[in-house]
N, C-alpha and C. Protein backbone atom coordinates (compact mmCIF):
# COMPACT_ATOMS: atom_id res chain seq x y z
N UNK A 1 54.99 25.92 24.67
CA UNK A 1 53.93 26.71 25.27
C UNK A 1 52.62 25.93 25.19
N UNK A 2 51.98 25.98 26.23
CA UNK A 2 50.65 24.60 26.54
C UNK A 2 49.86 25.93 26.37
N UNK A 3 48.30 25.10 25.35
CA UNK A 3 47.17 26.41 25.65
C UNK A 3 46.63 26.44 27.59
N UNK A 4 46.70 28.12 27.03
CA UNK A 4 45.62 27.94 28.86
C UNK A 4 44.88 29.76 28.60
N UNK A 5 44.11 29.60 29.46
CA UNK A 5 42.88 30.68 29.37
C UNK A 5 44.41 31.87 29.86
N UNK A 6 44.33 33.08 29.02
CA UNK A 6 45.48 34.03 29.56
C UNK A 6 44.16 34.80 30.43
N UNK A 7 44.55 35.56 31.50
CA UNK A 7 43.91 37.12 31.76
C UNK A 7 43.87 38.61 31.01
N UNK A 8 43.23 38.28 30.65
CA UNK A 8 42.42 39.28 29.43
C UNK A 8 43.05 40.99 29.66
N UNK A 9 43.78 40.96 30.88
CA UNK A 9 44.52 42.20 31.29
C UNK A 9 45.52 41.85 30.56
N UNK A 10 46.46 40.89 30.29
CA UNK A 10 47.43 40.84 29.84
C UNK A 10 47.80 40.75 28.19
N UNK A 11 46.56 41.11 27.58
CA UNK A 11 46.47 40.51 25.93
C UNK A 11 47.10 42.15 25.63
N UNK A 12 47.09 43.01 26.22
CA UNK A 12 48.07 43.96 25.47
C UNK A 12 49.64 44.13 25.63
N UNK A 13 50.06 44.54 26.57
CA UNK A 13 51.39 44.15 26.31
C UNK A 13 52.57 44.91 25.59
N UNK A 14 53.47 44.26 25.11
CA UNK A 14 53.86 44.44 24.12
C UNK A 14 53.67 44.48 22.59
N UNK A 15 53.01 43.69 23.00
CA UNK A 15 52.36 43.45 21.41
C UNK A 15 51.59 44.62 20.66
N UNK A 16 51.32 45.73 21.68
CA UNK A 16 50.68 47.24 21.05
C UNK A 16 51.53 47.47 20.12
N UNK A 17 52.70 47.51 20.69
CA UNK A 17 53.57 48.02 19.67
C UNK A 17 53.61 47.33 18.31
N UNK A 18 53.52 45.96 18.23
CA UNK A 18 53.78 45.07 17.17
C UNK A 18 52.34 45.34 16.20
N UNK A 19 51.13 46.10 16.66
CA UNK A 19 49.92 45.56 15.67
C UNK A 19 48.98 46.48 16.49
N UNK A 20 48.23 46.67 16.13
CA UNK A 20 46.62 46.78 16.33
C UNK A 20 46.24 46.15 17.64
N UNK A 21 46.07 46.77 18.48
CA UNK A 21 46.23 46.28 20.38
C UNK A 21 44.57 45.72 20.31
N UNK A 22 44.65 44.35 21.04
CA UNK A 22 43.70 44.26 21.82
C UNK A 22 43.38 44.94 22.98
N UNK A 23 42.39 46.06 23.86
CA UNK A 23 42.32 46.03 24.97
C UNK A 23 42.30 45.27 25.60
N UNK A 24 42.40 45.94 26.90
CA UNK A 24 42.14 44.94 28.27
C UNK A 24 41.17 44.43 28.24
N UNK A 25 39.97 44.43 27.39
CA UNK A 25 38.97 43.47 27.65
C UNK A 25 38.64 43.55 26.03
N UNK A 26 38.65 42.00 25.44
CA UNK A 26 38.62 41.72 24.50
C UNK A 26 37.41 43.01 23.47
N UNK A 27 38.00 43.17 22.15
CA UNK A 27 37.40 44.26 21.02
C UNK A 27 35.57 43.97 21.40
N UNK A 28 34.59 44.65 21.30
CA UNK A 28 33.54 44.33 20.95
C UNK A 28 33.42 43.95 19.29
N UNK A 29 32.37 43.00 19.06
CA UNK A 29 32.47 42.41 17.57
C UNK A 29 31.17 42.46 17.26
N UNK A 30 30.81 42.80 15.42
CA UNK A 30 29.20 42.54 15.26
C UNK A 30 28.92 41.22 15.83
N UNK A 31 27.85 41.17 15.93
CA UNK A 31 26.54 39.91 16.54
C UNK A 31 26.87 38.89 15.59
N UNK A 32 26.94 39.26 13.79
CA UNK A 32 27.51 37.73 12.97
C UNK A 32 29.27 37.10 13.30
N UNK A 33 29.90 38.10 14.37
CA UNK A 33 31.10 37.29 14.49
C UNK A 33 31.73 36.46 15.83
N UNK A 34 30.37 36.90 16.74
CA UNK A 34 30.40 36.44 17.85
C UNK A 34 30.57 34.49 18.04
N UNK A 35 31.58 33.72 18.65
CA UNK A 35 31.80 32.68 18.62
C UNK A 35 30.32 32.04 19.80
N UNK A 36 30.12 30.57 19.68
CA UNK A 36 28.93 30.26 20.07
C UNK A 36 29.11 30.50 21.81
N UNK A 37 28.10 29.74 22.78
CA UNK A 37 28.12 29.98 24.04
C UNK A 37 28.97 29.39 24.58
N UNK A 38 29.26 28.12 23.84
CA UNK A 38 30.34 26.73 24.71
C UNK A 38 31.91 27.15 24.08
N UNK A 39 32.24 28.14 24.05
CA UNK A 39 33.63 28.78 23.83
C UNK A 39 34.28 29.68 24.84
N UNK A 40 35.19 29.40 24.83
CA UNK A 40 35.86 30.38 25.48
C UNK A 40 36.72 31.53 24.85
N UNK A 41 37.49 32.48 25.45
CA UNK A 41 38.87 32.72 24.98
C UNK A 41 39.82 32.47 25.74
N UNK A 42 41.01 31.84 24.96
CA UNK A 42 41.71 31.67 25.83
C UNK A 42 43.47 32.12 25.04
N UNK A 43 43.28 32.88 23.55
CA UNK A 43 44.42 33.41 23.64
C UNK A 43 44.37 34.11 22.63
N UNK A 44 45.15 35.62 22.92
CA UNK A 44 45.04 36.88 21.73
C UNK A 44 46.30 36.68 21.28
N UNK A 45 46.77 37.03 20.13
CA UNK A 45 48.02 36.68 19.24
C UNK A 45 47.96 38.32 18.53
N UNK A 46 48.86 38.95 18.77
CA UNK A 46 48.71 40.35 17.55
C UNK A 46 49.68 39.83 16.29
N UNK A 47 48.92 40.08 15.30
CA UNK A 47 49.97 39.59 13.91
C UNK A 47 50.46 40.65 13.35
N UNK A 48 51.43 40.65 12.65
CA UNK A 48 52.02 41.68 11.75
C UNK A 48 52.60 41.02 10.60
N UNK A 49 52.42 41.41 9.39
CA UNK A 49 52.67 40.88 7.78
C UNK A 49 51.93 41.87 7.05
N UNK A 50 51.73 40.87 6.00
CA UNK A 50 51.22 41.07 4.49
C UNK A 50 50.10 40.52 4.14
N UNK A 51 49.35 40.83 3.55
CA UNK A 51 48.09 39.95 3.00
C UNK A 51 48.76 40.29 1.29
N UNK A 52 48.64 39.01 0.61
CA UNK A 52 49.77 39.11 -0.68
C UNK A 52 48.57 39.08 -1.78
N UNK A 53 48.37 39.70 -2.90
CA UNK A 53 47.41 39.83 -4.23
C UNK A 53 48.30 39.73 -4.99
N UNK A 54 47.55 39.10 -6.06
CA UNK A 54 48.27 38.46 -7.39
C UNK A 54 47.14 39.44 -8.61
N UNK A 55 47.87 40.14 -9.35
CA UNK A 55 46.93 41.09 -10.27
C UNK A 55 46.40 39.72 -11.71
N UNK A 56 45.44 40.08 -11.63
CA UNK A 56 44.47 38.55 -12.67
C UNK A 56 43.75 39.58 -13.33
N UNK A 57 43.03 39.06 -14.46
CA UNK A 57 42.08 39.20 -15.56
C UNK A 57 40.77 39.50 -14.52
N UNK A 58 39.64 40.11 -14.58
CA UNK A 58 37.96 39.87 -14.25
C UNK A 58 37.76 38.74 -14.11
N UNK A 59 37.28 37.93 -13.14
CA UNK A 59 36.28 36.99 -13.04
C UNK A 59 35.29 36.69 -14.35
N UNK A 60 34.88 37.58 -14.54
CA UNK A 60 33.87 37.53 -15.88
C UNK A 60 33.84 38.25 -16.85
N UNK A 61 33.97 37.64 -18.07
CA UNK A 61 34.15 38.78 -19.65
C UNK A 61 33.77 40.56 -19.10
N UNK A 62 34.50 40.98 -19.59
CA UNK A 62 34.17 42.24 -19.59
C UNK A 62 34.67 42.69 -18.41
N UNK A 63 34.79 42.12 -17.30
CA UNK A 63 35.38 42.90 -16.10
C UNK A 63 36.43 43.54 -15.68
N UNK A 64 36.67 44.65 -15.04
CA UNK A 64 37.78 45.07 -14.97
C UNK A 64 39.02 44.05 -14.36
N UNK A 65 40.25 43.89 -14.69
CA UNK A 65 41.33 43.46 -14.21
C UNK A 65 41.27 43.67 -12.71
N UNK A 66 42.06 42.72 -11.88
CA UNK A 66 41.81 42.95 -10.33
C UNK A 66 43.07 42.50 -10.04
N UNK A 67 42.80 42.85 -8.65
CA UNK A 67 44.33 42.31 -7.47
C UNK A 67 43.60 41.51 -6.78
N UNK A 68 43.92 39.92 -7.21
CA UNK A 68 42.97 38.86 -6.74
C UNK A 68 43.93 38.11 -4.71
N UNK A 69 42.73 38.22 -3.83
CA UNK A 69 43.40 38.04 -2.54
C UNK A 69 44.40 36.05 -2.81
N UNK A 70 45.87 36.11 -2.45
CA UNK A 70 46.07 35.25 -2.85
C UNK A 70 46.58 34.33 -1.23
N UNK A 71 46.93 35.23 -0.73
CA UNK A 71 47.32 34.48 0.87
C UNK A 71 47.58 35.56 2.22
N UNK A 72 47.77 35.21 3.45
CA UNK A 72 48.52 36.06 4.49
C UNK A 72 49.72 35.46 4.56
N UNK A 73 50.58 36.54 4.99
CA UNK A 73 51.95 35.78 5.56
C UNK A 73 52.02 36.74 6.89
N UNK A 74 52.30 36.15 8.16
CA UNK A 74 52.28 36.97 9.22
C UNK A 74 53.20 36.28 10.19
N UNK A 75 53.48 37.08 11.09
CA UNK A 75 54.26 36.85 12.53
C UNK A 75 53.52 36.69 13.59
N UNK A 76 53.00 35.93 14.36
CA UNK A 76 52.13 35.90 15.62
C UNK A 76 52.96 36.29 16.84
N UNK A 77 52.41 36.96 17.59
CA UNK A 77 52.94 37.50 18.98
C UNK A 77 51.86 37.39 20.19
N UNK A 78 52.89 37.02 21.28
CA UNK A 78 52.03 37.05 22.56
C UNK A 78 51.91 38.78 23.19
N UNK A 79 51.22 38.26 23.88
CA UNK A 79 51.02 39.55 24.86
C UNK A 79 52.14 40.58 25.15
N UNK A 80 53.26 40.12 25.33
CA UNK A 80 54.61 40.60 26.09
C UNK A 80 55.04 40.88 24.60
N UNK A 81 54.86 40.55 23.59
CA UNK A 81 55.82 40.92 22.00
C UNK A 81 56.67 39.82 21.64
N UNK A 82 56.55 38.46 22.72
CA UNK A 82 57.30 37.28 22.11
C UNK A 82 56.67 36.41 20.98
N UNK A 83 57.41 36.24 19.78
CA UNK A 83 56.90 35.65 18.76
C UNK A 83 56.31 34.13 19.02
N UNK A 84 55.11 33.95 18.53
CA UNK A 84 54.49 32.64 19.43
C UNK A 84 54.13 31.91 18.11
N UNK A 85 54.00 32.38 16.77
CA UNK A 85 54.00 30.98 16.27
C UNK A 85 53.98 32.32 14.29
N UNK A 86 52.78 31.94 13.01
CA UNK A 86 53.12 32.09 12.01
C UNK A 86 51.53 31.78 11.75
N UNK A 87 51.35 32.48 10.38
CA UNK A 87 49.68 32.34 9.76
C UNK A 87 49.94 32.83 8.32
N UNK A 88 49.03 31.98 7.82
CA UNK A 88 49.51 31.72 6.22
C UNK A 88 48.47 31.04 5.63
N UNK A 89 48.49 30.93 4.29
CA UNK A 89 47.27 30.06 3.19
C UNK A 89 46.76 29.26 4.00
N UNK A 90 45.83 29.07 3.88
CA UNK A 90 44.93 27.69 3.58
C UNK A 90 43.19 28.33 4.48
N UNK A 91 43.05 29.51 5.50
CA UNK A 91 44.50 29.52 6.34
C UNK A 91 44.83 28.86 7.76
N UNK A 92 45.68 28.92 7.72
CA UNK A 92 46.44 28.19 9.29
C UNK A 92 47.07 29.48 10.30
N UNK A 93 47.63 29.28 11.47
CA UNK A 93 48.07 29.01 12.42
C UNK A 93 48.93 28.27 13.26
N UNK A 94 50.03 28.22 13.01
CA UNK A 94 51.27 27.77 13.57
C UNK A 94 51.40 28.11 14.71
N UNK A 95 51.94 27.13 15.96
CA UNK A 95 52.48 27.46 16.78
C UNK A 95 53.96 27.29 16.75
N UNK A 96 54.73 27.53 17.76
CA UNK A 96 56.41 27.12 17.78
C UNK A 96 56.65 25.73 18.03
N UNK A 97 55.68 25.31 19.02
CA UNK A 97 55.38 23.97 19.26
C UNK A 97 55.19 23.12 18.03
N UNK A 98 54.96 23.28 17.09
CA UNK A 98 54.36 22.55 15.89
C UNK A 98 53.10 22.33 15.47
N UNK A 99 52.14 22.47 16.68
CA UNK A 99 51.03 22.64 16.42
C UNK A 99 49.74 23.89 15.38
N UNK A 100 48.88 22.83 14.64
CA UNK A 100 48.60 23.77 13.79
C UNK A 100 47.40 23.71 13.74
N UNK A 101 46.28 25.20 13.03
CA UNK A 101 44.75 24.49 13.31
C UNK A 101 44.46 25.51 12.07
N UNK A 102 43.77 24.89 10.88
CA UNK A 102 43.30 25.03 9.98
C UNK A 102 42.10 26.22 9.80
N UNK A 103 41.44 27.75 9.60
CA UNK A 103 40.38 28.02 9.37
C UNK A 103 39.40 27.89 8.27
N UNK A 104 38.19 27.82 8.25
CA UNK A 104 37.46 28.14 7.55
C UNK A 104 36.42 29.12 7.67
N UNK A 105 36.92 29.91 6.94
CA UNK A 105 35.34 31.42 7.04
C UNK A 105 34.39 31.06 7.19
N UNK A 106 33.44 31.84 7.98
CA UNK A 106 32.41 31.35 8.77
C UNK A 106 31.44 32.88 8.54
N UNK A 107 31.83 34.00 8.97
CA UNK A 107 31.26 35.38 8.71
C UNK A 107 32.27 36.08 8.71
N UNK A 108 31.84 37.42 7.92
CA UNK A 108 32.44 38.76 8.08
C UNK A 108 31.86 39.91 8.47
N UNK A 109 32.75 40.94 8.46
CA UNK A 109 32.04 42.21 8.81
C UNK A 109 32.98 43.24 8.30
N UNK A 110 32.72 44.53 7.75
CA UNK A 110 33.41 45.49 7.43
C UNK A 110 34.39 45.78 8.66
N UNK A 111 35.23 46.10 8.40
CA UNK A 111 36.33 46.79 9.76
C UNK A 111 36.02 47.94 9.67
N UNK A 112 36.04 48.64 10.87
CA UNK A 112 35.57 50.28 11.73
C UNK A 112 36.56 51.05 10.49
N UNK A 113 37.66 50.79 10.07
CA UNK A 113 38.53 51.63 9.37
C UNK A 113 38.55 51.29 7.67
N UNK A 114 37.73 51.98 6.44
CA UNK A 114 37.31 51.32 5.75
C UNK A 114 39.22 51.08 5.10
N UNK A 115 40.23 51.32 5.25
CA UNK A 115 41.19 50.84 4.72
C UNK A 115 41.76 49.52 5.15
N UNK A 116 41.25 49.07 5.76
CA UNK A 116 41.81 48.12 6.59
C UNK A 116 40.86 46.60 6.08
N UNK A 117 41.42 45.27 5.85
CA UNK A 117 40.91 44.47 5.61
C UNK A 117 39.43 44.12 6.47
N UNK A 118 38.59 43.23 6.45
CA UNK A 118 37.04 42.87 6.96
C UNK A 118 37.86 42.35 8.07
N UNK A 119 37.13 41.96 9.20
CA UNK A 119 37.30 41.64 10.53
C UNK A 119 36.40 40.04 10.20
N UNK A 120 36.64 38.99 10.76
CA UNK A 120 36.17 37.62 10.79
C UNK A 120 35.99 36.60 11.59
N UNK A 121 35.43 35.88 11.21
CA UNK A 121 34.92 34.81 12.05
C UNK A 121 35.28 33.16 11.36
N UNK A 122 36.04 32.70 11.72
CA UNK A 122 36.34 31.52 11.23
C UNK A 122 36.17 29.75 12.47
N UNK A 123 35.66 28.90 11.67
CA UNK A 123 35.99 28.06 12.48
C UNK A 123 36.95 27.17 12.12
N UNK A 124 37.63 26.74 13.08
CA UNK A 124 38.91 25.91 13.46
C UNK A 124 39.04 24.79 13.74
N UNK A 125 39.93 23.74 12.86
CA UNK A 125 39.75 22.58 13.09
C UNK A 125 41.67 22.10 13.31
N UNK A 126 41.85 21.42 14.36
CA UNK A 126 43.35 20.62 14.42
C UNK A 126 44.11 20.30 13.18
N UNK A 127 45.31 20.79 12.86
CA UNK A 127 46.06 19.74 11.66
C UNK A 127 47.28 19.73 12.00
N UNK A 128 48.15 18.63 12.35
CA UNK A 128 49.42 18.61 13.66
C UNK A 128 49.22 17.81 14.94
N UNK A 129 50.53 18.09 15.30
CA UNK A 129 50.84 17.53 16.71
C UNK A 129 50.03 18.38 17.82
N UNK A 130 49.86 17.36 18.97
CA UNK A 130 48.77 17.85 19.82
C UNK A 130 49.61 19.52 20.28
N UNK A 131 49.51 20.75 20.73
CA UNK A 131 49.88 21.32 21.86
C UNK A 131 49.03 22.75 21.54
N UNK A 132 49.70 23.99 21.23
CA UNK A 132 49.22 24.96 21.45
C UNK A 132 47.32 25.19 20.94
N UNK A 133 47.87 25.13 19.15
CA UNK A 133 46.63 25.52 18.56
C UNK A 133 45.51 24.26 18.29
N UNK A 134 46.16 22.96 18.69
CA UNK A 134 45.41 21.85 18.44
C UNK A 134 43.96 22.09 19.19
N UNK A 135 43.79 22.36 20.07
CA UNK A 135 42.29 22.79 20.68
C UNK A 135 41.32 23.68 20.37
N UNK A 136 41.89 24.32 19.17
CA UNK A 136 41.25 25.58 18.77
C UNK A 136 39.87 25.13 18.15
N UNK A 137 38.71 25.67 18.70
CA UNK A 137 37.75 25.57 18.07
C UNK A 137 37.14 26.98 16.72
N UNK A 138 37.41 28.12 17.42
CA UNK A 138 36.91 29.44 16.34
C UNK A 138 38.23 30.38 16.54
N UNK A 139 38.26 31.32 15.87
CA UNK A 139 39.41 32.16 15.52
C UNK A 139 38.68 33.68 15.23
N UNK A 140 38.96 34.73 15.75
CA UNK A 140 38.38 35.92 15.20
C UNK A 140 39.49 36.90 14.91
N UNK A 141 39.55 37.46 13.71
CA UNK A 141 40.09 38.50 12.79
C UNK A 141 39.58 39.70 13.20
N UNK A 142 40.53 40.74 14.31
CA UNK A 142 39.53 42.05 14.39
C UNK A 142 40.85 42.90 14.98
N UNK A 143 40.63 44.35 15.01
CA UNK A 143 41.37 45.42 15.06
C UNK A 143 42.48 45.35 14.07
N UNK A 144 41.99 44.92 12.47
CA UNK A 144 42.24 44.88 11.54
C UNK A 144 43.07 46.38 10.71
N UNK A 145 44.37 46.71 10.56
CA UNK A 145 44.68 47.39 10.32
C UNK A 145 45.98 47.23 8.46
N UNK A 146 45.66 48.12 7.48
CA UNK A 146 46.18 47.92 6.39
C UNK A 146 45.32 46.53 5.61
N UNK A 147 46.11 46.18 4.84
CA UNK A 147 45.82 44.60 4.05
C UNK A 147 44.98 44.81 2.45
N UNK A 148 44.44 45.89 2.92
CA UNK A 148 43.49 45.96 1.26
C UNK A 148 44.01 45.77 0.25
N UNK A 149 43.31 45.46 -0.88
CA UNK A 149 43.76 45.38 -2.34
C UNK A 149 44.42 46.31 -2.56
N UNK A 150 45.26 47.10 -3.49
CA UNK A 150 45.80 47.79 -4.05
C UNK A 150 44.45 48.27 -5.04
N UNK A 151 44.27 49.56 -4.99
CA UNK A 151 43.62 50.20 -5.31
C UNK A 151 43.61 50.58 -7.16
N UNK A 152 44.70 50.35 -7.25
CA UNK A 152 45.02 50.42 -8.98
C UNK A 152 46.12 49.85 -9.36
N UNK A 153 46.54 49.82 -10.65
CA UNK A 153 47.58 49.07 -11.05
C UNK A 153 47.90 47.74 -11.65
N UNK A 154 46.54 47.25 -11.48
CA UNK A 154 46.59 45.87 -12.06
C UNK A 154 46.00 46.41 -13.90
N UNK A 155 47.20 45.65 -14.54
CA UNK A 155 46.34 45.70 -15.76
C UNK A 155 47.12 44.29 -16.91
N UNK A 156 46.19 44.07 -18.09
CA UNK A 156 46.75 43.15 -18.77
C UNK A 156 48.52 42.95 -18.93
N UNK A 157 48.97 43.72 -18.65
CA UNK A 157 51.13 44.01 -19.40
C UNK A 157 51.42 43.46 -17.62
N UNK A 158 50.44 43.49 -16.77
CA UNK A 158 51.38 42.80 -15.28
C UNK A 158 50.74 41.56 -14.94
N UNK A 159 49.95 40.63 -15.30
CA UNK A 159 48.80 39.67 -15.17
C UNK A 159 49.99 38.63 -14.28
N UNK A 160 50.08 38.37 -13.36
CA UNK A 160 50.82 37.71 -12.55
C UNK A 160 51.78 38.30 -11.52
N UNK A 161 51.77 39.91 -11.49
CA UNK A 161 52.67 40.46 -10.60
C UNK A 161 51.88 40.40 -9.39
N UNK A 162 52.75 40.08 -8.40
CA UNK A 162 52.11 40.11 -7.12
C UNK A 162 52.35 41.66 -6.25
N UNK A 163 51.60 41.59 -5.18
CA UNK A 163 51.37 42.82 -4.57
C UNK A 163 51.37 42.17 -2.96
N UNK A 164 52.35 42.98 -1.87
CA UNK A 164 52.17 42.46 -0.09
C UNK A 164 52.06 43.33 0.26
N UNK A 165 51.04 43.15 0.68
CA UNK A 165 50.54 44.67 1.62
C UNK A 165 50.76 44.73 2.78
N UNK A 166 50.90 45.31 3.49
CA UNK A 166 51.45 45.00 5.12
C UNK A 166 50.01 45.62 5.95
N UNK A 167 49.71 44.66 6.85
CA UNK A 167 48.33 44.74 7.61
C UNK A 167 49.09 44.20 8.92
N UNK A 168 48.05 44.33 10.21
CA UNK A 168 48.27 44.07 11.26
C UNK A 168 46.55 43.52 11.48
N UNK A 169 46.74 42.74 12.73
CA UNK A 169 45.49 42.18 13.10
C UNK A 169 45.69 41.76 14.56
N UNK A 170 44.32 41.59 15.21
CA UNK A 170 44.68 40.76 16.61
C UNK A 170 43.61 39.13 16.07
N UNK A 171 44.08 38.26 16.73
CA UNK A 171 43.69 37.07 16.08
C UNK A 171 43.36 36.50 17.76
N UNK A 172 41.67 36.18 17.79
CA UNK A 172 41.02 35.72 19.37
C UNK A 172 41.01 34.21 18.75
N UNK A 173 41.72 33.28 19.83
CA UNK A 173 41.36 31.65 19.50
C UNK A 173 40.71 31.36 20.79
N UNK A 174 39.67 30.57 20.26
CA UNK A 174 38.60 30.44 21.55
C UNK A 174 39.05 28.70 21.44
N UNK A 175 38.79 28.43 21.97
CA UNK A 175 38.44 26.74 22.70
C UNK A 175 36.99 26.43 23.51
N UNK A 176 36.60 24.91 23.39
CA UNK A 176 35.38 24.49 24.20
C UNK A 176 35.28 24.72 25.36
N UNK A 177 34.72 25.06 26.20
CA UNK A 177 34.38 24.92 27.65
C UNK A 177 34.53 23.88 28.09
């Protein structure tokens, strides 16, 4: 699958079913997650997984025990509900092609649904063989559904048990103009 600009009618799909639907015309986003002017979009992916926590000690003496965020593991889907590639630590973006493109957080914003993980803004850099995601310049995290910490349960007697929460997301990869 070669990147190319989809029609923005078609980013729902099947994929409603799989996640948290993009409309027909891409989510509105706060003003800090908006990608710059020389971007485009050119492809919606709905994910479905886990965002995985590992229960740890406080950050700092005295703090309460936490469910520290440790990775995503997800399924990417096209428009129609065909599986188009995988997203995971670091984090990345897999395509089927082999192609892969690295994020780094850039902004956030609370998601409309306070259970539901922050909605984001990341920028994107190539790591892989040239094809799908190699062009990716920014990535946005939005119609964010599930993923939160676990609300209780972490305490000293589990200090390494992990926790997968199952979240859904739509994931916008923009490219240069």
């Amino acid at each position: 699958m070669q990147f190319r600009t989809l029609p923005v009618a078609l980013a729902c799909g099947a994929a409603c079913l799989l996640s948290a639907c993009a409309s027909t015309r891409p989510t509105a986003v706060p003003d800090a997650l908006k990608v710059g002017a020389n971007e485009s979009l050119a492809l919606i992916a709905a994910a479905k997984g886990v965002q995985i926590y590992e229960c740890r000690a406080g950050k700092e003496a005295g703090a309460p025990d936490e469910w520290a965020f440790v990775a995503p593991e997800a399924d990417l889907f096209d428009a129609r509900g065909n599986p188009i590639g995988k997203h995971g630590a670091g984090p990345y973006w897999q395509a089927l092609d082999g192609s892969r493109t690295l994020g780094t957080a850039k902004a956030r914003a609370d998601a409309p649904n306070a259970d539901a993980i922050p909605w984001l803004l990341l920028t994107a850099r190539p790591a892989g063989p040239t094809g799908t995601f190699s062009p990716v310049t920014s990535v946005q995290r939005v119609n964010t559904v599930g993923g939160k910490a676990p609300a209780i349960g972490c305490s000293r007697s589990n200090y390494g048990a992990t926790a997968r929460v199952p979240y859904s997301a739509d994931y916008y990869f923009y490219t240069a103009r």
